[in-house]
C-alpha atoms as a PDB file:
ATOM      1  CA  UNK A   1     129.170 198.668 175.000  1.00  0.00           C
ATOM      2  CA  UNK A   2     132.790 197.229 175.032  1.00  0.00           C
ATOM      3  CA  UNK A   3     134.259 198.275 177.886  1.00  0.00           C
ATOM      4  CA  UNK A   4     138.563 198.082 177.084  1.00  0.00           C
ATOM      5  CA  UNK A   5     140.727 198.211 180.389  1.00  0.00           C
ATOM      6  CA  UNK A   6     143.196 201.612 180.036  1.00  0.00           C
ATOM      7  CA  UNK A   7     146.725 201.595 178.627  1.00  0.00           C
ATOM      8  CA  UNK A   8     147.528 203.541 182.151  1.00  0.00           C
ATOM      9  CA  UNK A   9     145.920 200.308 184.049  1.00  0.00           C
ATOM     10  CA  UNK A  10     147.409 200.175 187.123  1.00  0.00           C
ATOM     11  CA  UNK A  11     144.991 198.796 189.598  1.00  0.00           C
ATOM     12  CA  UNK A  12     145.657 195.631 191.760  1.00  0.00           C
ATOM     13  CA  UNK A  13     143.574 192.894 192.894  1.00  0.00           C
ATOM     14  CA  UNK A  14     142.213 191.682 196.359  1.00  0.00           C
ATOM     15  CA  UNK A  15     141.097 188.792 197.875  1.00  0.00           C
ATOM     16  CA  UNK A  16     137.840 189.252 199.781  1.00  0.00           C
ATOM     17  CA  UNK A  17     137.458 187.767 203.279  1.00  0.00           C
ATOM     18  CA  UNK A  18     140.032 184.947 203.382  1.00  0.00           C
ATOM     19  CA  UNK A  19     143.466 184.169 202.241  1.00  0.00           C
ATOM     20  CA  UNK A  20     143.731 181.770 199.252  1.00  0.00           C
ATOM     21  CA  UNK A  21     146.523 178.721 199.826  1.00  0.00           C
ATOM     22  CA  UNK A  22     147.763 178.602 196.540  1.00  0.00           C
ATOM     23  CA  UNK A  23     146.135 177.895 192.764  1.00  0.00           C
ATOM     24  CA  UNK A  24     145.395 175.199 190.461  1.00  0.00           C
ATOM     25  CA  UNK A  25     146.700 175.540 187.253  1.00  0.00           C
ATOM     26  CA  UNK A  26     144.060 175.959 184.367  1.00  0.00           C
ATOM     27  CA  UNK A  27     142.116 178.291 186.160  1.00  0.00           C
ATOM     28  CA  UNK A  28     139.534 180.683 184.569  1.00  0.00           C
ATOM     29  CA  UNK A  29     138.987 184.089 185.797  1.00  0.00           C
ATOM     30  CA  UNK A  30     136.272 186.374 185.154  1.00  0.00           C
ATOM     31  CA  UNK A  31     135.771 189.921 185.530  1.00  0.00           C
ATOM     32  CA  UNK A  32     132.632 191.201 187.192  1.00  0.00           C
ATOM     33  CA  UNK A  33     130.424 194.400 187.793  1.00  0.00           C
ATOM     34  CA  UNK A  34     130.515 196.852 185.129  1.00  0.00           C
ATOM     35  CA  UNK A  35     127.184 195.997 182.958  1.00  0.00           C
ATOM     36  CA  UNK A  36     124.080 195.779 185.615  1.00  0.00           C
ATOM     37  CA  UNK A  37     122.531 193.404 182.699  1.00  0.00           C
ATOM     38  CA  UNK A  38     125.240 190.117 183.333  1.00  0.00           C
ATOM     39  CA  UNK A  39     123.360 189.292 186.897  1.00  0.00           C
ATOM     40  CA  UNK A  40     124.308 188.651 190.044  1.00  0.00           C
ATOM     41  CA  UNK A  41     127.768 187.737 191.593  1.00  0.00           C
ATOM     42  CA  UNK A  42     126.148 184.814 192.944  1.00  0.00           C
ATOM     43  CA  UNK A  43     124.878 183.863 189.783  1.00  0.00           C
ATOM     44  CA  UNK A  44     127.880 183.774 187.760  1.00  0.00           C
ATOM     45  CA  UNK A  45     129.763 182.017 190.278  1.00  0.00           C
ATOM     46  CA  UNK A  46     126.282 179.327 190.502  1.00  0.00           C
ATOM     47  CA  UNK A  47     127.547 179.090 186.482  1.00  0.00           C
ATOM     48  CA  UNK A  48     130.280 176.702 187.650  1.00  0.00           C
ATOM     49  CA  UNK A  49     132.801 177.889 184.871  1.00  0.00           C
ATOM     50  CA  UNK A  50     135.400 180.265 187.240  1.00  0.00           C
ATOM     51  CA  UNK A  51     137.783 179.769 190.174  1.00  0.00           C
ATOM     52  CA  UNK A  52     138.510 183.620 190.561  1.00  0.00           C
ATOM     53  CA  UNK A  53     135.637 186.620 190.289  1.00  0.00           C
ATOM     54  CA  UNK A  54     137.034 189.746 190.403  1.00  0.00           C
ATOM     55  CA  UNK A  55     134.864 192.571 191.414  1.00  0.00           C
ATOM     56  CA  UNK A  56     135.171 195.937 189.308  1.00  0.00           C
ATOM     57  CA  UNK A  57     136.331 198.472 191.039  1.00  0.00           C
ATOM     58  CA  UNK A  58     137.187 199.958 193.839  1.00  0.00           C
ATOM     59  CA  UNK A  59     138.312 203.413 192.453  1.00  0.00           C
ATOM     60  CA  UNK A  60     138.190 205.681 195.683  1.00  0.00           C
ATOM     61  CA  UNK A  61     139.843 204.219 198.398  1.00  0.00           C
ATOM     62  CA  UNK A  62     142.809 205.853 200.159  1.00  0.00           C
ATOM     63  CA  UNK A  63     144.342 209.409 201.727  1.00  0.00           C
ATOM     64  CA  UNK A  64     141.223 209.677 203.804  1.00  0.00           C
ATOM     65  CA  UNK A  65     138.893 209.203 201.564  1.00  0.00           C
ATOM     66  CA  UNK A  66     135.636 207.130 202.519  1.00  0.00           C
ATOM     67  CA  UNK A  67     135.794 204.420 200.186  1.00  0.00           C
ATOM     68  CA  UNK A  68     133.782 203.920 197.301  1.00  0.00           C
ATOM     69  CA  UNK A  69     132.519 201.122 194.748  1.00  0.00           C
ATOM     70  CA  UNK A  70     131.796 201.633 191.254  1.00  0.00           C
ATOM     71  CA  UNK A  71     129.415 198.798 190.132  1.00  0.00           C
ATOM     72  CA  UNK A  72     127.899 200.489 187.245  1.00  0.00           C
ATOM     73  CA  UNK A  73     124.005 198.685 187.710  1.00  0.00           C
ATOM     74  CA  UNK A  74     124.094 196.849 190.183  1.00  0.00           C
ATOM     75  CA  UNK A  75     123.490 198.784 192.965  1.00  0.00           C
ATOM     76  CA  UNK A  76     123.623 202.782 194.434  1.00  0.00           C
ATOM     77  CA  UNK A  77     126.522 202.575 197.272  1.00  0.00           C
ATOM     78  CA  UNK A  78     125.750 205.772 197.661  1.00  0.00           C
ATOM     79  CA  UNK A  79     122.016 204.761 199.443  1.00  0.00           C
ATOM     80  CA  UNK A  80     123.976 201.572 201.142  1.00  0.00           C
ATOM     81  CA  UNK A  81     122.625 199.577 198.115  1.00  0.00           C
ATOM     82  CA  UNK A  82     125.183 197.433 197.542  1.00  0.00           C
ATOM     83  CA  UNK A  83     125.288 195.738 201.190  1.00  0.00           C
ATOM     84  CA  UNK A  84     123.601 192.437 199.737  1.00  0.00           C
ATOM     85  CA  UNK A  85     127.543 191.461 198.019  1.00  0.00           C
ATOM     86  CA  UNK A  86     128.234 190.576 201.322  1.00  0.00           C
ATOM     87  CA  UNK A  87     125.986 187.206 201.395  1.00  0.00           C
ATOM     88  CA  UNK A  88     126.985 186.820 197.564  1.00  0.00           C
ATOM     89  CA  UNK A  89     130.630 186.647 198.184  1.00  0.00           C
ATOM     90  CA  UNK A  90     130.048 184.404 201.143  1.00  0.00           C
ATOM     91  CA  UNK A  91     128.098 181.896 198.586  1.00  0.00           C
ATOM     92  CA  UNK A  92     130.823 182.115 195.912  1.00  0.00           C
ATOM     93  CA  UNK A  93     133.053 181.177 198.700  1.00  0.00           C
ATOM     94  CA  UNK A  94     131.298 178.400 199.955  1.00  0.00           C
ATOM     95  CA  UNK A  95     131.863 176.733 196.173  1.00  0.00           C
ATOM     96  CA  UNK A  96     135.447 177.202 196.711  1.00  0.00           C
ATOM     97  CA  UNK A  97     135.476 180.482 194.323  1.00  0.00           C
ATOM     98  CA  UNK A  98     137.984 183.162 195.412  1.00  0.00           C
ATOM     99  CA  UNK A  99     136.885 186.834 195.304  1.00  0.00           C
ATOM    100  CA  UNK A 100     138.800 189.458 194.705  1.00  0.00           C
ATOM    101  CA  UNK A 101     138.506 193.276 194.552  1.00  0.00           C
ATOM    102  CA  UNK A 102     140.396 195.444 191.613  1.00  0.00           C
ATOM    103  CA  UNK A 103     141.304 198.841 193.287  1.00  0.00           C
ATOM    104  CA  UNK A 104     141.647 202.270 191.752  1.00  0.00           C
ATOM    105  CA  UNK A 105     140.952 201.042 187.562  1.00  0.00           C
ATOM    106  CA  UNK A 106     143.404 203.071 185.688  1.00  0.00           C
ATOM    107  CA  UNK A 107     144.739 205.374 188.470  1.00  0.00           C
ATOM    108  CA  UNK A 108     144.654 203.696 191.276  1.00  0.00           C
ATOM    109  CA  UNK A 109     147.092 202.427 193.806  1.00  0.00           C
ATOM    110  CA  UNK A 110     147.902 200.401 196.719  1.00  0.00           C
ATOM    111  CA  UNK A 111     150.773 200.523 198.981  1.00  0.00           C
ATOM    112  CA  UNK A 112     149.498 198.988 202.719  1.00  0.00           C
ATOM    113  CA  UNK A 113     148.932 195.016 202.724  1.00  0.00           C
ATOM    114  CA  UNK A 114     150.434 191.945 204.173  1.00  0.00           C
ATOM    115  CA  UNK A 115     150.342 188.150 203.497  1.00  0.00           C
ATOM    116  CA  UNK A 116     146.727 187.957 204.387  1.00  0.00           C
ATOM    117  CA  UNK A 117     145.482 189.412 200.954  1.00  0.00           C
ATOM    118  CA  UNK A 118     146.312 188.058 197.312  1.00  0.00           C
ATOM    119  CA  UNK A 119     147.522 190.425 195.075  1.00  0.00           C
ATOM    120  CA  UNK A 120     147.420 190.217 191.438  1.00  0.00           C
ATOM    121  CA  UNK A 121     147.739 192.461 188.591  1.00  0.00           C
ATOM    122  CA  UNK A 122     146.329 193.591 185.033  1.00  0.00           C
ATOM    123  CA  UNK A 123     148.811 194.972 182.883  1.00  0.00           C
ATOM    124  CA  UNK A 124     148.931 195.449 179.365  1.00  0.00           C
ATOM    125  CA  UNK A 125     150.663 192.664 176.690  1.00  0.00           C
ATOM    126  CA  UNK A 126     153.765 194.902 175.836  1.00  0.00           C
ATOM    127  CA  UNK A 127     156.410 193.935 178.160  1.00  0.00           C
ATOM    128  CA  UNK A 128     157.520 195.771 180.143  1.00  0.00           C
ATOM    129  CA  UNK A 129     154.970 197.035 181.261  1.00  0.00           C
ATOM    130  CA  UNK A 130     154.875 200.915 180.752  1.00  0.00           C
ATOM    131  CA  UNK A 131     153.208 201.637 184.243  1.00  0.00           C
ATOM    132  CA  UNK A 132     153.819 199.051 186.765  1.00  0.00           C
ATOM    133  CA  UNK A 133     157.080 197.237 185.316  1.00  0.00           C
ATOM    134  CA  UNK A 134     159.126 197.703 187.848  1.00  0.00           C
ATOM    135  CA  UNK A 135     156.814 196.479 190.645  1.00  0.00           C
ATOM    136  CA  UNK A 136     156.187 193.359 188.808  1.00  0.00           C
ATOM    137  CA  UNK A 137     159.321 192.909 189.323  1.00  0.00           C
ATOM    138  CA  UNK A 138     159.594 192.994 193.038  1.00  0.00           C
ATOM    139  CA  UNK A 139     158.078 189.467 193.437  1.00  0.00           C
ATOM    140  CA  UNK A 140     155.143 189.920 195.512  1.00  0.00           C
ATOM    141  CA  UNK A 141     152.776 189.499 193.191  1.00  0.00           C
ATOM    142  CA  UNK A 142     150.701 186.269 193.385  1.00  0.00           C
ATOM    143  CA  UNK A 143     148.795 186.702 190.111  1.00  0.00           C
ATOM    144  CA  UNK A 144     149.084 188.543 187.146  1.00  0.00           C
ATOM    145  CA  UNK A 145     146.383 188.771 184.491  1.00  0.00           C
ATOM    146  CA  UNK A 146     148.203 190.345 181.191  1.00  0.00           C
ATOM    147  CA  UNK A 147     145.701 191.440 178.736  1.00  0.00           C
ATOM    148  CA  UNK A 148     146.528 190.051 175.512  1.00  0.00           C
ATOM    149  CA  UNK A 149     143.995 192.249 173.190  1.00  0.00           C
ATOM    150  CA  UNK A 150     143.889 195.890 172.645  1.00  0.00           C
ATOM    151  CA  UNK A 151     147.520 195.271 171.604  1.00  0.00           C
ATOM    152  CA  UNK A 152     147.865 194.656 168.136  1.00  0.00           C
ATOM    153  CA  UNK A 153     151.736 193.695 169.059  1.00  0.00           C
ATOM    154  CA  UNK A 154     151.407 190.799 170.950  1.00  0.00           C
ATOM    155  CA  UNK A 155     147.747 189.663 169.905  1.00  0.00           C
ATOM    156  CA  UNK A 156     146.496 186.958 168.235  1.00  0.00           C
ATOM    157  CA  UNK A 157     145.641 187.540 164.737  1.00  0.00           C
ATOM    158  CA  UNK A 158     143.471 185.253 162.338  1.00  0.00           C
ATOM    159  CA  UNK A 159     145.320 182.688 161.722  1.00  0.00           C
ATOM    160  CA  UNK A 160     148.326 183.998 163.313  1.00  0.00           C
ATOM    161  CA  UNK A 161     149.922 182.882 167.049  1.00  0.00           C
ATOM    162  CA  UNK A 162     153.478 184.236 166.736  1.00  0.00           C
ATOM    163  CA  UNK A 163     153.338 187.907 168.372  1.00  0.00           C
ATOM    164  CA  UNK A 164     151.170 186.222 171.142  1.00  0.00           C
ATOM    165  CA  UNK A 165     153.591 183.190 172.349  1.00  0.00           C
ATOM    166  CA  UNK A 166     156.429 185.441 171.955  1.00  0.00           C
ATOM    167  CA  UNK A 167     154.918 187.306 174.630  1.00  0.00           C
ATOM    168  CA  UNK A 168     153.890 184.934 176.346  1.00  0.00           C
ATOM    169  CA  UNK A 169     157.177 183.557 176.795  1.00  0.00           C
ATOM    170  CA  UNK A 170     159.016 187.173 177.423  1.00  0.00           C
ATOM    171  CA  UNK A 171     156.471 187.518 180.270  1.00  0.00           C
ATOM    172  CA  UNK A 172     156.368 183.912 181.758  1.00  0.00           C
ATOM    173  CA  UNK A 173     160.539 184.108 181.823  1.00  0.00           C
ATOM    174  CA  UNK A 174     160.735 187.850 183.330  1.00  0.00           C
ATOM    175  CA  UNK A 175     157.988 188.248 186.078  1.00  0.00           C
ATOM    176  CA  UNK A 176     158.694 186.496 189.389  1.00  0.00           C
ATOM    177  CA  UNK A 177     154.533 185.869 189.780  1.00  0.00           C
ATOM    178  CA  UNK A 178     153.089 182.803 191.430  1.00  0.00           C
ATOM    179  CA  UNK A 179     151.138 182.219 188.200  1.00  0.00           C
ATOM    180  CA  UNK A 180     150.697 184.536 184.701  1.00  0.00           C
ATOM    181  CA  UNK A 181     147.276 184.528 182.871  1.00  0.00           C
ATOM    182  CA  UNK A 182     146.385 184.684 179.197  1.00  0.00           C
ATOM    183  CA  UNK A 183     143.847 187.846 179.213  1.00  0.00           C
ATOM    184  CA  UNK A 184     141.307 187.771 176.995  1.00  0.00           C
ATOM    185  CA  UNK A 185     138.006 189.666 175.563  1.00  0.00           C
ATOM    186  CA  UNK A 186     134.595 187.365 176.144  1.00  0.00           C
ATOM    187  CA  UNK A 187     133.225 188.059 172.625  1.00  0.00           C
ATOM    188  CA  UNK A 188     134.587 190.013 170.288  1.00  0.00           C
ATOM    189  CA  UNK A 189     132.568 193.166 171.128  1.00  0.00           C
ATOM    190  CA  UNK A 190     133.918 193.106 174.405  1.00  0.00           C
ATOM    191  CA  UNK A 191     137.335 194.596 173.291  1.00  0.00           C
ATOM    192  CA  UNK A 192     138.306 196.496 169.954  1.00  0.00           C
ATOM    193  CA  UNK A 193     140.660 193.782 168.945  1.00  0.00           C
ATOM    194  CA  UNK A 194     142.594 190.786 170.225  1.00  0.00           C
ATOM    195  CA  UNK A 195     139.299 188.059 170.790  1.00  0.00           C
ATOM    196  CA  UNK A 196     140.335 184.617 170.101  1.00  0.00           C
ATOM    197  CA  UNK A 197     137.882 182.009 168.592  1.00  0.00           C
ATOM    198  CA  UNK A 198     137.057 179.144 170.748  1.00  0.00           C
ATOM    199  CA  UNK A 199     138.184 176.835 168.471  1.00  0.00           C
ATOM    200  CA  UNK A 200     141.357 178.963 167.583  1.00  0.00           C
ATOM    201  CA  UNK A 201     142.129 179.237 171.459  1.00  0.00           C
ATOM    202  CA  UNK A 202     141.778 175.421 172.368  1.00  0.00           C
ATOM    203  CA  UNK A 203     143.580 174.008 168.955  1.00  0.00           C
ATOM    204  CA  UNK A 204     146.523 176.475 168.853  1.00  0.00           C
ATOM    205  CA  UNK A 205     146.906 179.041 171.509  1.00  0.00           C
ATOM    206  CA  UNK A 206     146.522 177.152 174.654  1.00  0.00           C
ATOM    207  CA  UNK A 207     148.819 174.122 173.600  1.00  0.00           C
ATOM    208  CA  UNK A 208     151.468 176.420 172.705  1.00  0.00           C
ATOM    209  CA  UNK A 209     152.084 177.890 176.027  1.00  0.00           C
ATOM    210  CA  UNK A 210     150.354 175.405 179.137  1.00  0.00           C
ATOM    211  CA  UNK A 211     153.546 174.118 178.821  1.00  0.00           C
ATOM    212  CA  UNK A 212     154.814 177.287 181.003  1.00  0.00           C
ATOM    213  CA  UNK A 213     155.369 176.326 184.740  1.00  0.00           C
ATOM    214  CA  UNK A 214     153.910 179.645 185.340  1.00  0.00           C
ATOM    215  CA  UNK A 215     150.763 178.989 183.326  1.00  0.00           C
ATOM    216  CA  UNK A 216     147.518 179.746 185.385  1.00  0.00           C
ATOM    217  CA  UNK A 217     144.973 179.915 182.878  1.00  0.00           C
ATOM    218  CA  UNK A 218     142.538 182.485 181.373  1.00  0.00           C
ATOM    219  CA  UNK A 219     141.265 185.714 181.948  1.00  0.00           C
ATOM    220  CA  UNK A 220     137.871 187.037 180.700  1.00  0.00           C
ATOM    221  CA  UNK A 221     136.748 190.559 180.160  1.00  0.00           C
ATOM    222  CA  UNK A 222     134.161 190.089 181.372  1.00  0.00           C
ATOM    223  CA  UNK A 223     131.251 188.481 182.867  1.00  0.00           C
ATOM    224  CA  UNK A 224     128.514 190.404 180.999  1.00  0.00           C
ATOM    225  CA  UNK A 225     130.058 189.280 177.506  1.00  0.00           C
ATOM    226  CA  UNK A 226     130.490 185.621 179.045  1.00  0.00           C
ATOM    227  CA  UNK A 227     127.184 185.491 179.049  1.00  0.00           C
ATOM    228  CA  UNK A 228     126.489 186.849 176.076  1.00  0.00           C
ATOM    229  CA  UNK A 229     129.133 184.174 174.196  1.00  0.00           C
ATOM    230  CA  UNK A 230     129.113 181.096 176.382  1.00  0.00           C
ATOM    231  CA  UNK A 231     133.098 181.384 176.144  1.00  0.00           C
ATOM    232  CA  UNK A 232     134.239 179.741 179.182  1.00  0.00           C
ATOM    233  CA  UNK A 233     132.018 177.068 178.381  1.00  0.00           C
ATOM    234  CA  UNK A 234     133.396 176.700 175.543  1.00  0.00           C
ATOM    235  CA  UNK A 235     137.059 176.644 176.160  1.00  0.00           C
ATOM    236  CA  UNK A 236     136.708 175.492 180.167  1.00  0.00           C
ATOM    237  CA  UNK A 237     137.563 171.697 179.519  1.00  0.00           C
ATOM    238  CA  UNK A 238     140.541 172.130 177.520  1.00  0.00           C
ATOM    239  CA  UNK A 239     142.355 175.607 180.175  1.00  0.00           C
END
């Protein structure tokens, strides 16, 4: 089942563990968690095609709450279940693969943190953003993963690149981030619109805005459909 991230998306990102110094451009990131049949964290960072993972979600944290992951299959937190991440984070981190948490999915937020965590963000391709605009703004954002499907807007079309890099640029000139992703559905199940053919991507869309100084790479929704498609294979020599 396609699983499409929520207009209202206003969760942020975590790194796991240990800080990050800094980014290569033409990165791919990857989303992982929500479909118990895409395997292990460990495997898909054994599959050699991502420099971020980024665990879905967190979406009770906070206000005294005991907090609480959401890992669809995977495993039951609620029976201590999902204690074996630990040693699979540790092994994605050992191949240089940063980890990172996405608190709250569509409601969430986050307001404590310091230097020692990454933070990144997910919003939606219409700029500005109608939930978290203003504290994209703010600069301390090290990341930011714009989902460029599910928005007819400022998505690719067949044939068609011109809502996209216009986009593109409005977002690469306006958000003080570190370094701005293209988002991107997997397969084309994986989102009700907005997937980009291999071929399409590599050819048109990515030479039309790597030029960015901001460009970090691509964003996948998500792991499960990765597998299904072989995407970042296809497209990971040419991000």
């Amino acid at each position: 089942m396609a699983f499409n991230l929520p207009v209202s998306l206003t969760f942020f990102s975590l790194l796991l563990l240990a800080l990050a110094n800094g980014s290569n451009a033409g990165s791919i990131s990857v989303y992982w968690g929500q479909n118990g049949n895409e395997g292990t964290l460990a495997e898909a960072c054994a599959a050699g095609n991502y420099e971020f993972v980024i665990i879905a979600f967190l979406p009770t944290f906070g206000n005294g709450q005991t907090p609480m992951i959401n890992l669809a299959g995977h495993c039951d937190p609620y029976s201590n279940g999902c204690t074996g991440l630990s040693s699979d984070i540790k092994s994605c981190q050992a191949k240089g693969i940063k980890v990172l948490l996405s608190l709250g999915g569509g409601a969430g937020s986050y307001s404590r943190y310091d230097k020692k965590v990454l933070i990144t963000a997910a919003p939606q391709c219409p700029f500005p953003d109608a939930w978290i605009g203003n504290a994209l703004k703010s600069g301390l954002f090290d990341y930011v993963w714009v989902q460029f499907y599910n928005n007819p807007p400022c998505q690719y079309t067949a044939g068609g690149i011109g809502n996209l890099v216009a986009a593109w640029k409005q977002w690469t000139s306006s958000i003080p981030a570190n370094k701005i992703f293209l988002g991107l559905p997997a397969a084309p199940t994986a989102a009700g619109s907005g997937f980009i053919p291999a071929t399409a991507l590599t050819s048109s869309v990515l030479p039309a805005i790597k030029g960015s100084a901001k460009y970090g790479g691509v964003m996948l929704w998500s792991r499960y459909y990765d597998v299904q498609s072989g995407y970042s294979s296809s497209i990971k020599n040419h991000v």
